[in-house]
N, C-alpha and C. Protein backbone atom coordinates (compact mmCIF):
# COMPACT_ATOMS: atom_id res chain seq x y z
N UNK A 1 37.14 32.99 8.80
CA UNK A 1 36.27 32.47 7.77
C UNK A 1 36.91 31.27 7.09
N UNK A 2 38.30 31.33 6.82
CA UNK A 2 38.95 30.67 6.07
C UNK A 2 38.53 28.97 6.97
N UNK A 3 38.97 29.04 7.80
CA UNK A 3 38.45 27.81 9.14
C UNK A 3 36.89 27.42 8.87
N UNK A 4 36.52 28.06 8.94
CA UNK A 4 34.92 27.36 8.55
C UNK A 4 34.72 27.17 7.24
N UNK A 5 34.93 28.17 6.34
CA UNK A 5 34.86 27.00 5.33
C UNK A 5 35.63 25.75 4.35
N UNK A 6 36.69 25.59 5.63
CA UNK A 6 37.18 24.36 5.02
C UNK A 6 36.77 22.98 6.18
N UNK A 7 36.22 23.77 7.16
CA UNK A 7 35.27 22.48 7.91
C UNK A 7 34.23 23.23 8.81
N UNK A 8 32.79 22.62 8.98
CA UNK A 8 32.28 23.23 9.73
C UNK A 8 30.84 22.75 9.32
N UNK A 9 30.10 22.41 10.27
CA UNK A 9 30.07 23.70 11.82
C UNK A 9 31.22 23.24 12.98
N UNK A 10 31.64 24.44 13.49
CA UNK A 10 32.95 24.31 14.53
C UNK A 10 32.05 24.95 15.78
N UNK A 11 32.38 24.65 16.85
CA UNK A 11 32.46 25.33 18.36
C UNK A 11 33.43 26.79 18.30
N UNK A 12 33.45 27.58 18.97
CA UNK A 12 33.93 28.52 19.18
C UNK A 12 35.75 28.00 19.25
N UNK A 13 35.22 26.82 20.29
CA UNK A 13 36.83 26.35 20.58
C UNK A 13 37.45 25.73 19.63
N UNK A 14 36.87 25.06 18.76
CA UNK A 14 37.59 24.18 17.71
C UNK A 14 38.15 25.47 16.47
N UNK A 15 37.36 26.33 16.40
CA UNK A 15 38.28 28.02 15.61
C UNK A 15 39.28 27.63 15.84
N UNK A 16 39.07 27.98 17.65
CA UNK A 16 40.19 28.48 17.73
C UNK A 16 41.66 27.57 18.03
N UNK A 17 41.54 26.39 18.27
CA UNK A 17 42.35 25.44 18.28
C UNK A 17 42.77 25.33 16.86
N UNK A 18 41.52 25.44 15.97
CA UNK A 18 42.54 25.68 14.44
C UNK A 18 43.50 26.64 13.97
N UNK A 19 42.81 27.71 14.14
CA UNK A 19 43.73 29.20 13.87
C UNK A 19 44.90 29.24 14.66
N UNK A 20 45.19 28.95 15.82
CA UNK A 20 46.19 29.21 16.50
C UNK A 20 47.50 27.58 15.90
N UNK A 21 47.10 26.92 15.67
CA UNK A 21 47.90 25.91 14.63
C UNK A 21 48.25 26.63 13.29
N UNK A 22 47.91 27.69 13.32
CA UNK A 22 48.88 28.31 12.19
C UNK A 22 49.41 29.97 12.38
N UNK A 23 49.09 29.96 13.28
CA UNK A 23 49.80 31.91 14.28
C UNK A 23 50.70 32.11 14.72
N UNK A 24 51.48 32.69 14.52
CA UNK A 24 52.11 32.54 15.57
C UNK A 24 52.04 33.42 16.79
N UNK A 25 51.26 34.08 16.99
CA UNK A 25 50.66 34.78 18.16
C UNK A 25 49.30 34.35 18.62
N UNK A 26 49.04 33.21 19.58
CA UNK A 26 47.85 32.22 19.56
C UNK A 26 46.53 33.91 19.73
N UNK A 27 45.16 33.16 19.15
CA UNK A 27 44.51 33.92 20.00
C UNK A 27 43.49 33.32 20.72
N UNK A 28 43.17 34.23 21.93
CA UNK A 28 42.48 33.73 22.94
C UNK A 28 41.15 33.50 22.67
N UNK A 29 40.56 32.36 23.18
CA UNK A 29 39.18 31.84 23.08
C UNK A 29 38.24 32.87 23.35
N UNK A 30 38.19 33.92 24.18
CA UNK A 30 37.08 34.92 23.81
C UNK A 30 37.30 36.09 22.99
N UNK A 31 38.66 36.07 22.45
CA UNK A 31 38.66 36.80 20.46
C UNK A 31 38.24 36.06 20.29
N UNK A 32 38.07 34.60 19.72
CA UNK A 32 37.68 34.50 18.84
C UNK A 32 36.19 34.17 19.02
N UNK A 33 35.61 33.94 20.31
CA UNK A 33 34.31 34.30 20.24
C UNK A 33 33.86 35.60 20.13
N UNK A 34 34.39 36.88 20.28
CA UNK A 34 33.88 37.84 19.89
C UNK A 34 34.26 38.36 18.23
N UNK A 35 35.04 37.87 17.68
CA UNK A 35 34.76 37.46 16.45
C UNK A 35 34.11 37.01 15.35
N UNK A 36 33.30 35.83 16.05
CA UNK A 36 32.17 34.86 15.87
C UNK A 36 31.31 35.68 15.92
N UNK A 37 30.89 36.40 17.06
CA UNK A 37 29.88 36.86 17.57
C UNK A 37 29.29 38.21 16.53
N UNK A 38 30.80 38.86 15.81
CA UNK A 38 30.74 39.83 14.97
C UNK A 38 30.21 39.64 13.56
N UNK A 39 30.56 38.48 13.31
CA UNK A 39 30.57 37.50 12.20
C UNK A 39 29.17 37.31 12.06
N UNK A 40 28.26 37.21 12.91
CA UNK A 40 26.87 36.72 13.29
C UNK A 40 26.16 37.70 13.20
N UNK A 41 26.93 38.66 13.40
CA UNK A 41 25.80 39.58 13.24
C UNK A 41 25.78 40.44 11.96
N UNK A 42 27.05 40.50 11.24
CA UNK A 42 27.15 40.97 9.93
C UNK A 42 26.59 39.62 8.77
N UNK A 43 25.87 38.50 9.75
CA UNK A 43 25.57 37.54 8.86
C UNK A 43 26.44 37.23 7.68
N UNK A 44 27.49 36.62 8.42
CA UNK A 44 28.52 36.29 7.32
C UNK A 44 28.51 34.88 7.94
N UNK A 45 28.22 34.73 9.72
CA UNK A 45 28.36 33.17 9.83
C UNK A 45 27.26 33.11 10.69
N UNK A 46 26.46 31.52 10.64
CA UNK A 46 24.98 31.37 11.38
C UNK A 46 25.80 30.70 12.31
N UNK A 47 24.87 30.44 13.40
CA UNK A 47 25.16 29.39 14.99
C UNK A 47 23.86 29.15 14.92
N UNK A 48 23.82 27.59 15.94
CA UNK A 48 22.90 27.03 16.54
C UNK A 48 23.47 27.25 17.58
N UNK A 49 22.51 26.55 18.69
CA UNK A 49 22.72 26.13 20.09
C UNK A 49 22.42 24.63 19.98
N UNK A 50 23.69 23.89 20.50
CA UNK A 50 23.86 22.64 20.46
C UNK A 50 24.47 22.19 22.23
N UNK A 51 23.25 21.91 23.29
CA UNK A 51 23.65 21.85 24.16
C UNK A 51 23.93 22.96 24.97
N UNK A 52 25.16 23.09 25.72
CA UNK A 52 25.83 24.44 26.18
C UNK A 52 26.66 25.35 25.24
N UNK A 53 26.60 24.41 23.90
CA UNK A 53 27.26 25.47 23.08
C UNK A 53 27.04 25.52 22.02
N UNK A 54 27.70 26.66 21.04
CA UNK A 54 27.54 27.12 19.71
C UNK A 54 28.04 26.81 18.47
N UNK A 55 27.24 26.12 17.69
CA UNK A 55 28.17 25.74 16.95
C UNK A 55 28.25 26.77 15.40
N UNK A 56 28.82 27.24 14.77
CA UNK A 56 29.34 28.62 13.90
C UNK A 56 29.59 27.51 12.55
N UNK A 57 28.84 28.40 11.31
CA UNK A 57 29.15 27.88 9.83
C UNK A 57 28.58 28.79 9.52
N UNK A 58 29.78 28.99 8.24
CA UNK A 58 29.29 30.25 7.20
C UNK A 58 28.09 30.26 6.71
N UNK A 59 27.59 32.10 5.94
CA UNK A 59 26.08 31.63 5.16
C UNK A 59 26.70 31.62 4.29
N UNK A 60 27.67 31.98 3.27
CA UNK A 60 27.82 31.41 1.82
C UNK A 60 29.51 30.78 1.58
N UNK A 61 29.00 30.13 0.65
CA UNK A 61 30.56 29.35 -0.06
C UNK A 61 31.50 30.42 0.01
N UNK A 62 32.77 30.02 0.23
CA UNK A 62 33.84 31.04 -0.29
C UNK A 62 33.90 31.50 -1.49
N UNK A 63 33.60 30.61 -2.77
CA UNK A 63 33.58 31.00 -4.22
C UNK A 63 32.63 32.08 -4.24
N UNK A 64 31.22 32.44 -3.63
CA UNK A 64 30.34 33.15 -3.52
C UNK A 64 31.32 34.53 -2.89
N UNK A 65 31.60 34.22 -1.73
CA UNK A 65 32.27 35.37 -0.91
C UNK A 65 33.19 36.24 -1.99
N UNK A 66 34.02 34.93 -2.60
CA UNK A 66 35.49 35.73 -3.45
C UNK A 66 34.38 36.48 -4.58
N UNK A 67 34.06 36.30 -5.42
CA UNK A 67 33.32 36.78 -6.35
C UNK A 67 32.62 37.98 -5.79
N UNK A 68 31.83 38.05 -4.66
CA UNK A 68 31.35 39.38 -4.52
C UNK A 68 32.25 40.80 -3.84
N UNK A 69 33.46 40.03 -3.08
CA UNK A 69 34.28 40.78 -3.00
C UNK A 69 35.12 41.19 -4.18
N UNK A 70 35.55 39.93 -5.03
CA UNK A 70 36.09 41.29 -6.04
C UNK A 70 35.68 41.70 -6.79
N UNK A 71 34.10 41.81 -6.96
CA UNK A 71 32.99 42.67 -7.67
C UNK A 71 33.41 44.09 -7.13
N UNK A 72 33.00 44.34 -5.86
CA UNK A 72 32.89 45.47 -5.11
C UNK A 72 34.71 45.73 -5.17
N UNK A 73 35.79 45.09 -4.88
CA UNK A 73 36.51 45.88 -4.80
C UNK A 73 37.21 46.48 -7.18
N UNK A 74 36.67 45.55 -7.81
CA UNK A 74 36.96 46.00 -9.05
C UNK A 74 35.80 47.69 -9.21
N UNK A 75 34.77 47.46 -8.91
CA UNK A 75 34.01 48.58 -9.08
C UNK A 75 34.30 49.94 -7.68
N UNK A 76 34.48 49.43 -6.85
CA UNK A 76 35.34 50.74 -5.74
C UNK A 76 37.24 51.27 -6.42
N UNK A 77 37.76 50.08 -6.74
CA UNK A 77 39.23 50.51 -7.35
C UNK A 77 39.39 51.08 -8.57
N UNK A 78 38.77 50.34 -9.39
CA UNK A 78 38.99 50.46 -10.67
C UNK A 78 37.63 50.65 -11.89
N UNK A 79 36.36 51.26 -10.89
CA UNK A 79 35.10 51.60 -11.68
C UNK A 79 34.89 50.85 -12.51
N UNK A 80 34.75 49.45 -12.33
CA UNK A 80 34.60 48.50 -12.85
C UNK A 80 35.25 47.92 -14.07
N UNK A 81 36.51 48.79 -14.29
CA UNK A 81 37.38 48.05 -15.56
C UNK A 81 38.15 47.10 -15.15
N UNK A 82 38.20 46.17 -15.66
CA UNK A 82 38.94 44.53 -15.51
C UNK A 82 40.34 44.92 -16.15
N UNK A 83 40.44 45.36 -16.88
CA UNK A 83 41.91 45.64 -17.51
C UNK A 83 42.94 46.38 -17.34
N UNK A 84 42.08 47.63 -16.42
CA UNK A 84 43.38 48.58 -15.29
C UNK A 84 43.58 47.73 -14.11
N UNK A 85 42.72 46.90 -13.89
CA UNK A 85 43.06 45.76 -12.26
C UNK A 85 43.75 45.03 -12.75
N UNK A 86 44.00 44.28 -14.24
CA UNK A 86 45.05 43.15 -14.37
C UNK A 86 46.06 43.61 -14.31
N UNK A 87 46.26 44.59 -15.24
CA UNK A 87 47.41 45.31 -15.72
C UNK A 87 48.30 45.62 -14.46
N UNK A 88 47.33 46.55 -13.41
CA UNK A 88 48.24 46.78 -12.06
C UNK A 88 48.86 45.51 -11.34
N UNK A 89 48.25 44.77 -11.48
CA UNK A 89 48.28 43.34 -10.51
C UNK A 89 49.50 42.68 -11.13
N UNK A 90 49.08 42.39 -12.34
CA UNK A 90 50.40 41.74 -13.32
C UNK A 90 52.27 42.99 -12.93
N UNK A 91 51.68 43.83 -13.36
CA UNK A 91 53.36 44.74 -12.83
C UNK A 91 53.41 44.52 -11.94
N UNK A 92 52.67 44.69 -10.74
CA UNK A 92 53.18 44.75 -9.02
C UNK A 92 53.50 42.94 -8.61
N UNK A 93 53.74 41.92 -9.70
CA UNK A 93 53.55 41.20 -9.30
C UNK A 93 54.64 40.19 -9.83
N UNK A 94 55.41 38.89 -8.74
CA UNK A 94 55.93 37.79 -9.24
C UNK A 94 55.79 36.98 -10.16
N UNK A 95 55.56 36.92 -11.36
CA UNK A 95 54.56 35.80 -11.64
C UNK A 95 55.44 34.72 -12.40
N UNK A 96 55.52 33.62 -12.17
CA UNK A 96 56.39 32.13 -12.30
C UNK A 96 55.99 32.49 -14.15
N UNK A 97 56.68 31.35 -14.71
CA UNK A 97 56.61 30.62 -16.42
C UNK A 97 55.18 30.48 -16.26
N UNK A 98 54.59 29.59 -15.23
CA UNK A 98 53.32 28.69 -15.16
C UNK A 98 52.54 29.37 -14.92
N UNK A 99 52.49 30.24 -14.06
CA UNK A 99 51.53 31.59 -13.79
C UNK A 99 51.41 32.13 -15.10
N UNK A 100 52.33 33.07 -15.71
CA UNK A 100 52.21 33.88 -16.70
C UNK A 100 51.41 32.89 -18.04
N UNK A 101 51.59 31.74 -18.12
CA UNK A 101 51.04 30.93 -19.22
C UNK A 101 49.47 30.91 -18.77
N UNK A 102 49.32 30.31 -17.74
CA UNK A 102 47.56 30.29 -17.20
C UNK A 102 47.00 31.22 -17.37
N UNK A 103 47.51 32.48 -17.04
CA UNK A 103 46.61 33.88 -17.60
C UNK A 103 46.29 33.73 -19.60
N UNK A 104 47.49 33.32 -19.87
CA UNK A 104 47.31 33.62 -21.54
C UNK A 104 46.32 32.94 -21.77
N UNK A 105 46.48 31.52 -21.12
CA UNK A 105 45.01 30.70 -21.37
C UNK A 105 44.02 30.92 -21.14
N UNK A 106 43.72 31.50 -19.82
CA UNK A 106 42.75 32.27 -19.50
C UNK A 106 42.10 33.68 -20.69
N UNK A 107 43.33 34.46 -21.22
CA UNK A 107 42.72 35.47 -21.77
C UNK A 107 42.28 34.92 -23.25
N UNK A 108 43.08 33.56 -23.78
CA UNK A 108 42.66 33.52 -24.95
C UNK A 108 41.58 32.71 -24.88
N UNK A 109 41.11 32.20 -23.69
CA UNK A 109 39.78 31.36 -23.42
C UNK A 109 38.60 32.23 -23.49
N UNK A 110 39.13 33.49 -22.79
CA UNK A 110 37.90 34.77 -22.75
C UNK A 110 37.91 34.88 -24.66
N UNK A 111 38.91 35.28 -25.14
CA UNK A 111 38.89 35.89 -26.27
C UNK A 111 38.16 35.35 -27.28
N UNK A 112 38.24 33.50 -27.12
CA UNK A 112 37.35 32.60 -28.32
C UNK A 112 35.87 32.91 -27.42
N UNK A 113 35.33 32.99 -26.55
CA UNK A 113 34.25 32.79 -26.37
C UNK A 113 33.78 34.32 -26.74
């Protein structure tokens, strides 16, 4: 997914010439058409027929994607509380000077509004 939506529509082959530029275990052109093919049918990515071949682009933005995934995974993990998911995330987690400041901004941005 990540491959298509930072360019696309792609061929089956151009995936996969991308993905394998960052694997280090290449994968083979019919994974990743049966990938595609999975993708298509959970309507997560459309194809045309362009010629002899297919060309593959997502149906929604990634910002769309991220947002409904961590809808569903805040309400499957954490029954929809936002503040047992930070809390865990923040302990289990590295977080730089610059990190830890962006959240404050973030929470005191939530807090004035």
């Amino acid at each position: 997914m990540e491959t298509l939506w930072d360019d696309s529509p792609l061929t089956a082959l151009d995936v996969a010439e991308r993905v394998n530029r960052t694997q280090k275990k290449p994968m083979a052109i019919q994974t990743v058409k049966t990938l595609l093919a999975r993708l298509v049918k959970k309507g997560a990515v459309t194809h045309r027929q362009q010629g002899n071949r297919y060309l593959y682009a997502p149906t929604n933005a990634r910002e769309d994607y991220v947002a409904a995934e961590s809808e569903s995974f805040l309400q499957r993990i954490f029954r929809g509380a936002a503040a047992p998911m930070l809390a865990h995330l923040v302990n289990r987690s590295d977080l730089t000077p610059e990190e830890i400041a962006d959240l404050r901004k973030l929470l005191d941005e939530k807090e004035g509004s």
